[in-house]
C-alpha atoms as a PDB file:
ATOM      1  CA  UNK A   1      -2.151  18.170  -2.966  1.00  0.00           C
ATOM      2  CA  UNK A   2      -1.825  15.358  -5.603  1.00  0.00           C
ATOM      3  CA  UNK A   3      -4.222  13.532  -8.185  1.00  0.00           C
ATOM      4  CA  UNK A   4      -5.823  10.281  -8.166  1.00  0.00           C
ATOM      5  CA  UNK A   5      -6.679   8.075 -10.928  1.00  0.00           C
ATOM      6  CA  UNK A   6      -7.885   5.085 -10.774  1.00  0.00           C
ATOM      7  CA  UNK A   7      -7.998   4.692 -14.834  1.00  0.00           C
ATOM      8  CA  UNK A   8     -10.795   2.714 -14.680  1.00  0.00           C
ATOM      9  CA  UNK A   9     -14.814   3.108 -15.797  1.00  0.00           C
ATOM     10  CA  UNK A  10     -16.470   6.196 -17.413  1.00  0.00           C
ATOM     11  CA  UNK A  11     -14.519   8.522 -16.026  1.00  0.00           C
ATOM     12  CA  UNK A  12     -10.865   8.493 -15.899  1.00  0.00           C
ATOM     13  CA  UNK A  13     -10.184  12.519 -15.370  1.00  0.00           C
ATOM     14  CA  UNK A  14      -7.858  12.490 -12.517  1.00  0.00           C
ATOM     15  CA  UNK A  15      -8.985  13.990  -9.312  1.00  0.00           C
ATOM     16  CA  UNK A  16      -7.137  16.814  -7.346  1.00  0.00           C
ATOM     17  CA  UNK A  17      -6.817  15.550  -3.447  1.00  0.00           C
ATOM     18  CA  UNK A  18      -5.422  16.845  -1.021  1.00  0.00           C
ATOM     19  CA  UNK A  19      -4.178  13.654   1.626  1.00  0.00           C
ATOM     20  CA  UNK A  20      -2.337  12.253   4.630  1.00  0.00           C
ATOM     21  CA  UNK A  21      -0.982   9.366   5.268  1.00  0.00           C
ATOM     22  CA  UNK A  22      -0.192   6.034   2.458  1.00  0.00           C
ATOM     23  CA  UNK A  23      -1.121   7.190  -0.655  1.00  0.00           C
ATOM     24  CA  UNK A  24       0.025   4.045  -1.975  1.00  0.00           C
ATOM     25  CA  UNK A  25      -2.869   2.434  -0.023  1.00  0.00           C
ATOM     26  CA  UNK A  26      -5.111   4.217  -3.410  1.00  0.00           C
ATOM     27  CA  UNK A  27      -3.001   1.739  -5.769  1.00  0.00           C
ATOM     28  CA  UNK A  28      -4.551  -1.218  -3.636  1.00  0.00           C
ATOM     29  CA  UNK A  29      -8.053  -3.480  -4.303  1.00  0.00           C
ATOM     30  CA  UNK A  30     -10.546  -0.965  -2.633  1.00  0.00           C
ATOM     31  CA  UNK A  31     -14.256  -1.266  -1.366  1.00  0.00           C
ATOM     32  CA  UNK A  32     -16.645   0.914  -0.359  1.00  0.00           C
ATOM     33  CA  UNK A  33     -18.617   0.079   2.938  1.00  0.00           C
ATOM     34  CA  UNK A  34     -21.184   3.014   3.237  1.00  0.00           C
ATOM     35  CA  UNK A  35     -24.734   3.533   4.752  1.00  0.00           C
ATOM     36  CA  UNK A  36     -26.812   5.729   6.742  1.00  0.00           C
ATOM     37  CA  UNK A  37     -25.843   7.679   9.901  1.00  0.00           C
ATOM     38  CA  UNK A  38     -28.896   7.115  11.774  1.00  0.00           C
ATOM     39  CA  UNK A  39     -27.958   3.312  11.541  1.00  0.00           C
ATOM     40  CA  UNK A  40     -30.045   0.079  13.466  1.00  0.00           C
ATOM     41  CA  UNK A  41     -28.095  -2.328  15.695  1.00  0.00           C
ATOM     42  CA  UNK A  42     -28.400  -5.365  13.338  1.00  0.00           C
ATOM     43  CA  UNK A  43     -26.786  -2.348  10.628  1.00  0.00           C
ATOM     44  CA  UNK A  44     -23.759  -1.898  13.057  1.00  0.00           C
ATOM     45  CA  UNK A  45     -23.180  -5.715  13.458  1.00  0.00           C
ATOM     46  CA  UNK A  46     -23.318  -6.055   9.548  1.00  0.00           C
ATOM     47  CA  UNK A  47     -21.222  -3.434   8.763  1.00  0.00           C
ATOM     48  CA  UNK A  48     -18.372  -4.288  11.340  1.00  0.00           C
ATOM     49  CA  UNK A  49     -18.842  -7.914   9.731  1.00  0.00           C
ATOM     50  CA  UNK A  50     -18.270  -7.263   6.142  1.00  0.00           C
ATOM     51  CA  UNK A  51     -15.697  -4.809   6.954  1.00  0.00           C
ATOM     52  CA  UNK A  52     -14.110  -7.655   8.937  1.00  0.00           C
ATOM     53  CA  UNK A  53     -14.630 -10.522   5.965  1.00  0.00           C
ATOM     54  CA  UNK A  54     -12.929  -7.632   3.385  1.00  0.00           C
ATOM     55  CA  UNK A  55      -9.748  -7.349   5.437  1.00  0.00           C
ATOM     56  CA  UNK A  56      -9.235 -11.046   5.284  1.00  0.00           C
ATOM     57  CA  UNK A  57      -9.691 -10.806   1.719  1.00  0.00           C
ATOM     58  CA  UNK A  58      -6.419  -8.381   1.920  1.00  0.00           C
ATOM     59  CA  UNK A  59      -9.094  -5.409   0.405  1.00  0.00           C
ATOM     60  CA  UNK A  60      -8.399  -1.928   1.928  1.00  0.00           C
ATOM     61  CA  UNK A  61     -11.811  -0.747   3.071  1.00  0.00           C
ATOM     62  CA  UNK A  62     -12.778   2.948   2.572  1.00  0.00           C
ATOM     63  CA  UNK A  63     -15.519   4.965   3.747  1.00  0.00           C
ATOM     64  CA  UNK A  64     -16.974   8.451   4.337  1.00  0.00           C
ATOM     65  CA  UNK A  65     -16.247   9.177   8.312  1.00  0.00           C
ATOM     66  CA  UNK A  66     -19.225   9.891   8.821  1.00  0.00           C
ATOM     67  CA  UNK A  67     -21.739   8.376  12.104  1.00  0.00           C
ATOM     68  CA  UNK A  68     -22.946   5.465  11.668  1.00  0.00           C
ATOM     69  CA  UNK A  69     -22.020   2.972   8.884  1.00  0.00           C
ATOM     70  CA  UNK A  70     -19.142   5.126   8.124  1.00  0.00           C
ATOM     71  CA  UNK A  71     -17.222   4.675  11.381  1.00  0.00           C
ATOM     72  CA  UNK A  72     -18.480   1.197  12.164  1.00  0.00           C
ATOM     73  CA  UNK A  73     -16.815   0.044   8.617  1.00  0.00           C
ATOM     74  CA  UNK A  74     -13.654   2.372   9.709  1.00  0.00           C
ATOM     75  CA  UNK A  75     -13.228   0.932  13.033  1.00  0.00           C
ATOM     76  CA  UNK A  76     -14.098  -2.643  12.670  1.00  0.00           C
ATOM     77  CA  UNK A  77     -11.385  -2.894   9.885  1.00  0.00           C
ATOM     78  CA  UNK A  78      -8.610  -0.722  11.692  1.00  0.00           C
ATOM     79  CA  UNK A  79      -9.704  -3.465  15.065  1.00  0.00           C
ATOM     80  CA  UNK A  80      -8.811  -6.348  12.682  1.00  0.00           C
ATOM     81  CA  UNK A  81      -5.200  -5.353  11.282  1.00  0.00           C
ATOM     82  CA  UNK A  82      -6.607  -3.593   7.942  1.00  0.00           C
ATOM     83  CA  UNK A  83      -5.969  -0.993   5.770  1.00  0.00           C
ATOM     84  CA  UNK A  84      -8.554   1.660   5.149  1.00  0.00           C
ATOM     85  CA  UNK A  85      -9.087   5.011   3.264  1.00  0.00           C
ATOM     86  CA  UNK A  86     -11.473   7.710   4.765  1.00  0.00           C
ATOM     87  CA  UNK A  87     -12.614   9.874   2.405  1.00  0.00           C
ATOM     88  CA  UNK A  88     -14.430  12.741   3.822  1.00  0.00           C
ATOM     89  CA  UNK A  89     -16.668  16.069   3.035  1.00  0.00           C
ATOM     90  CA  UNK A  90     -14.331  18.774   4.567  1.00  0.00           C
ATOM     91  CA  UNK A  91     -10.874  19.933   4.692  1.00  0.00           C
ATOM     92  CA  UNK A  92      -8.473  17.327   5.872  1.00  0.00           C
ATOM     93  CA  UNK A  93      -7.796  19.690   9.043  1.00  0.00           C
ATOM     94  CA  UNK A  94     -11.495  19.639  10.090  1.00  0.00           C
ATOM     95  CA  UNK A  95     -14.006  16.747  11.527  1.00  0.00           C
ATOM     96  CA  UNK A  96     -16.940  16.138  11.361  1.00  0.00           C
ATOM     97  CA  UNK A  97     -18.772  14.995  13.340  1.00  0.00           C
ATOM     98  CA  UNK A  98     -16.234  16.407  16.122  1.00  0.00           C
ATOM     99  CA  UNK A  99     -16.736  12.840  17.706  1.00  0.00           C
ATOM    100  CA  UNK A 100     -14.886  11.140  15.273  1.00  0.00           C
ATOM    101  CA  UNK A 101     -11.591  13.350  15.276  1.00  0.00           C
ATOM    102  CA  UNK A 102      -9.613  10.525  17.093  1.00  0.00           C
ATOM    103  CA  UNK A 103     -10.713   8.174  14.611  1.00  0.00           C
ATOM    104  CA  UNK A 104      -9.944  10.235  11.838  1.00  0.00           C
ATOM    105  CA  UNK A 105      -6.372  11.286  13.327  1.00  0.00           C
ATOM    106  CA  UNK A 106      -5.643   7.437  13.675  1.00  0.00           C
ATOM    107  CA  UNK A 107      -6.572   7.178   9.691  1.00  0.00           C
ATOM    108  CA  UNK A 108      -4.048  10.111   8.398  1.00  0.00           C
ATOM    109  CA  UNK A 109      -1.202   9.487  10.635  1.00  0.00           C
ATOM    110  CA  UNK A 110      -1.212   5.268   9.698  1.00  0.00           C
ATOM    111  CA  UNK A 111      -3.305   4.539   6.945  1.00  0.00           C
ATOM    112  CA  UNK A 112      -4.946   7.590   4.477  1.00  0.00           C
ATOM    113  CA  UNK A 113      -7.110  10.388   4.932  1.00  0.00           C
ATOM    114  CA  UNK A 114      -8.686  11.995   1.662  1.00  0.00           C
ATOM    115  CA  UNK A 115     -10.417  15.242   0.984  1.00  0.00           C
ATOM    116  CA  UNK A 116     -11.546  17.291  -2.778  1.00  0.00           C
ATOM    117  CA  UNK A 117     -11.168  20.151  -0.465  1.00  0.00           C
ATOM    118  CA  UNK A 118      -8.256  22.797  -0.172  1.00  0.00           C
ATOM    119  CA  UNK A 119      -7.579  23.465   3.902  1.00  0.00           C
ATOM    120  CA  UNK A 120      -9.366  26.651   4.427  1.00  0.00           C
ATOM    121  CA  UNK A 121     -12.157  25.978   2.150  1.00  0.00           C
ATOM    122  CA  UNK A 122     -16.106  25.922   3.064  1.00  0.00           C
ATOM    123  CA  UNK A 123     -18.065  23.489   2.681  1.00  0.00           C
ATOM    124  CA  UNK A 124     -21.888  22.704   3.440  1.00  0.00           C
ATOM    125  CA  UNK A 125     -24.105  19.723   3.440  1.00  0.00           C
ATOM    126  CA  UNK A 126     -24.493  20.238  -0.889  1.00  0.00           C
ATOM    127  CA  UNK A 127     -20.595  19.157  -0.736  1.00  0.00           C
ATOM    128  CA  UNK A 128     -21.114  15.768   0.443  1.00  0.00           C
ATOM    129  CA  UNK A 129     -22.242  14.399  -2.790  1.00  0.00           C
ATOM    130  CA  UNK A 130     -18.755  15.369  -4.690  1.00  0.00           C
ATOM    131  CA  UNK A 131     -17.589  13.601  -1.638  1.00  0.00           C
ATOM    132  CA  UNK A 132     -19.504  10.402  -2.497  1.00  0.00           C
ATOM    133  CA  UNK A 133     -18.249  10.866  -6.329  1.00  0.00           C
ATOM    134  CA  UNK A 134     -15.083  10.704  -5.029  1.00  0.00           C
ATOM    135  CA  UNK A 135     -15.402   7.846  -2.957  1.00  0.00           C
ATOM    136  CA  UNK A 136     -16.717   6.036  -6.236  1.00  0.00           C
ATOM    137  CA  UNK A 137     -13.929   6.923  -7.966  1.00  0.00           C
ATOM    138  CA  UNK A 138     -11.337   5.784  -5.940  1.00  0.00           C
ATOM    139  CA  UNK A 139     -12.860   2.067  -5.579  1.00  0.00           C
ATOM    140  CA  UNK A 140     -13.483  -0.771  -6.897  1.00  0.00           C
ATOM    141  CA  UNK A 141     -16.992  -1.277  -5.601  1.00  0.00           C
ATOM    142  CA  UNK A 142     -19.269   0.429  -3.034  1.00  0.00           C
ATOM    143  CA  UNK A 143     -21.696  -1.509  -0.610  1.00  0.00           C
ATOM    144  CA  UNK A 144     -25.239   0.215   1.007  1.00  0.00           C
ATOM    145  CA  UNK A 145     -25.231  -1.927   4.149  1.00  0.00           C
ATOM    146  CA  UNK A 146     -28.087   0.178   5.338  1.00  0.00           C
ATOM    147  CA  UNK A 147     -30.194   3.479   3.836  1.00  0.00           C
ATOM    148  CA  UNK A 148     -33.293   4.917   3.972  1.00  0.00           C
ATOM    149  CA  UNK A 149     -35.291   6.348   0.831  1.00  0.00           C
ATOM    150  CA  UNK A 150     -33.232   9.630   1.584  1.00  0.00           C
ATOM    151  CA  UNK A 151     -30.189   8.895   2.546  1.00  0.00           C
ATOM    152  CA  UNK A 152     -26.760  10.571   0.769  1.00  0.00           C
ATOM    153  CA  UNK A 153     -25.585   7.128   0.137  1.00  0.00           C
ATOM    154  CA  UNK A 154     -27.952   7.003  -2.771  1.00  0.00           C
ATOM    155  CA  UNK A 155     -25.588   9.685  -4.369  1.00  0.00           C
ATOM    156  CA  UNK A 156     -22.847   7.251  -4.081  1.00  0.00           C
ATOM    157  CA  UNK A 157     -24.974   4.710  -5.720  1.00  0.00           C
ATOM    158  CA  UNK A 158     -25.551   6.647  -8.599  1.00  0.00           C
ATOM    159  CA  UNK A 159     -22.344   7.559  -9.073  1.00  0.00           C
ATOM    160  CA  UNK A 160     -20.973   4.200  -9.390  1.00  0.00           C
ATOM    161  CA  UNK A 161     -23.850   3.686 -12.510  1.00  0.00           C
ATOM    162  CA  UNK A 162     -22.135   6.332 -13.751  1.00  0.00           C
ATOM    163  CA  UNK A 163     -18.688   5.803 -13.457  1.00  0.00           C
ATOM    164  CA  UNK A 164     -19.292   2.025 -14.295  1.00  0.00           C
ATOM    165  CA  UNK A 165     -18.267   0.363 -10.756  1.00  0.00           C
ATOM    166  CA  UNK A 166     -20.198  -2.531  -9.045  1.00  0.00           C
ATOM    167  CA  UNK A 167     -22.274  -1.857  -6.680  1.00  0.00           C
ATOM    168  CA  UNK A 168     -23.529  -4.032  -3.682  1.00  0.00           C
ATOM    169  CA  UNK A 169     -26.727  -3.792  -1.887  1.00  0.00           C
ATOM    170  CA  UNK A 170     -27.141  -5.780   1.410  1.00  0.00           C
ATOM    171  CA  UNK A 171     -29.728  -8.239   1.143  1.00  0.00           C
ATOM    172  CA  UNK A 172     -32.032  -7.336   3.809  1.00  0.00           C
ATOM    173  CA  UNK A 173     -32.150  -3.846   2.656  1.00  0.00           C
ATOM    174  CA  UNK A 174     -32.833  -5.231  -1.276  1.00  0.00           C
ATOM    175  CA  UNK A 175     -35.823  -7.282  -0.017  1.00  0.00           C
ATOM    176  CA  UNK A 176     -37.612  -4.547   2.745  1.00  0.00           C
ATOM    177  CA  UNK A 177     -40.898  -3.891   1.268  1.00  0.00           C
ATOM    178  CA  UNK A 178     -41.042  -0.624   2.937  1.00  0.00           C
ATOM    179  CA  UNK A 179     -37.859   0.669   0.626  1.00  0.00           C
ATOM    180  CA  UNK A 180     -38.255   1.748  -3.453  1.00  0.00           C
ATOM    181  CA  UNK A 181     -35.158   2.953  -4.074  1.00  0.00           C
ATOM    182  CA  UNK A 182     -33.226  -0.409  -4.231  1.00  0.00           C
ATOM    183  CA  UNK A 183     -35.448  -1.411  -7.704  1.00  0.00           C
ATOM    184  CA  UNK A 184     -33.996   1.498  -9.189  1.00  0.00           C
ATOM    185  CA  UNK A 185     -30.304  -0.180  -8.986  1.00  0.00           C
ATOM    186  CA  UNK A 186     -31.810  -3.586  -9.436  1.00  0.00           C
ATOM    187  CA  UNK A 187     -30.998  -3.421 -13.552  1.00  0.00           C
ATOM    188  CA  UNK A 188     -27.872  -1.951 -13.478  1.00  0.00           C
ATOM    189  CA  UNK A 189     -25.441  -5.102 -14.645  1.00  0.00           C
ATOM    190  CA  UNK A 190     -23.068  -4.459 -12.253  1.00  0.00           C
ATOM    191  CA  UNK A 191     -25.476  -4.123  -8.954  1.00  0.00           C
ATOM    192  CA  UNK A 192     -25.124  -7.351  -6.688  1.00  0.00           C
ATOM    193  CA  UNK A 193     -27.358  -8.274  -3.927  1.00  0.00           C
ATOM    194  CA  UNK A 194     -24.908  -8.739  -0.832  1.00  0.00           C
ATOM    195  CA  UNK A 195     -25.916 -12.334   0.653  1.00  0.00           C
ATOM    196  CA  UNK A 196     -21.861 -13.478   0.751  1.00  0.00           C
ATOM    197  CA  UNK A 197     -18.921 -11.454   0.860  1.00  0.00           C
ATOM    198  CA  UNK A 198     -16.364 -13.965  -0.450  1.00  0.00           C
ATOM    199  CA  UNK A 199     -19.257 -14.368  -3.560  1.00  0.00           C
ATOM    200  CA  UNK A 200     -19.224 -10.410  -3.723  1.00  0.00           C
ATOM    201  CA  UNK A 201     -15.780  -9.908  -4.234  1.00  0.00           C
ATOM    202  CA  UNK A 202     -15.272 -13.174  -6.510  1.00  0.00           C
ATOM    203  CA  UNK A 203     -18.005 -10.923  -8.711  1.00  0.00           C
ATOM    204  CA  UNK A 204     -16.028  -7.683  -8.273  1.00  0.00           C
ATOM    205  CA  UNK A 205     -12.418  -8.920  -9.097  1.00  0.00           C
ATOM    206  CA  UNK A 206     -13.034 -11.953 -11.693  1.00  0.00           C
ATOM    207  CA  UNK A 207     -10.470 -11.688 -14.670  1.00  0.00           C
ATOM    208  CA  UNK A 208      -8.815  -8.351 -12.732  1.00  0.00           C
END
């Protein structure tokens, strides 16, 4: 067990964790690459990329774990010599999904696995939000590559209003007609529409 705190935003309590691997990788510039698990091809191909684009930036890139977006972030950084963080909704002893245990074994033994929860300890689907909190928390910025009106990214989203980090939205996702929820971020002075990454983290890190 130890604490995080990233001293930074709204809300600088320090968070118990309980971890494996390089903590130190916490102490690093950190973004968020998150999005749905049901995600499209052309969401795959984006995520990989501006997981890729962040680890020659030198940012460790951090993400839930979970299908979709998640791994695709995970594994597309880890592929091109990065650092990353998973951060996930169980114990650190458990995985889920069970298909990405061999990704998440590769995180705690050389890079760092994160959990809010003790070994031991249930958890259900209502834990995945203090999961996303978090994942806020312990970055400089999160990213929605891709998420539908109900996806649990939107948690994440809100969390980083709250706790005063930037938040990206990918541009396609900003402009589809067929999606409300991105005009609900759209005011927040710290939301970005995603069209570069280099621009993006310019934005994120300017004067840091």
């Amino acid at each position: 067990m130890s604490f995080l705190d990233r001293g930074k935003g709204a809300d600088a309590t320090p968070l118990p964790i309980w971890y494996s691997g390089n903590l130190a990788l916490a102490d690093r510039r950190a973004i968020a690459v998150i999005g749905t698990r049901d995600v499209s091809e052309i969401g795959r191909k984006r995520a990989s990329k501006f997981a890729r684009e962040l680890v020659e930036q030198e940012i460790v890139v951090v993400s839930g774990l979970a299908a979709g977006v998640d791994a695709m972030a995970l594994q597309s950084a880890i592929q091109n010599g990065g650092q990353v963080i998973a951060v996930i909704g169980t114990p650190i002893d458990k995985a889920y999904p069970a298909q990405n245990a061999p990704l998440q074994e590769e995180i705690y033994r050389n890079h760092l696995l994160v959990s809010q929860f003790a070994i031991g300890e249930r958890t259900f689907p209502s834990s995945f939000p203090a999961r996303n909190r978090t994942m806020a928390a312990l970055t400089d910025a999160s990213v929605i590559i891709e998420a539908s009106e109900t996806s649990g990214t939107l948690h994440q989203a809100s969390e980083c209003v709250r706790l005063g980090r930037w938040l990206g939205i990918s541009k396609s996702v900003a402009e589809n007609p067929r999606l409300e929820w991105p005009s609900k971020f759209r005011s927040y002075e710290k939301c970005i529409i995603l069209e570069d990454t280099g621009e993006f983290v310019d934005r994120v890190y300017r004067g840091l």
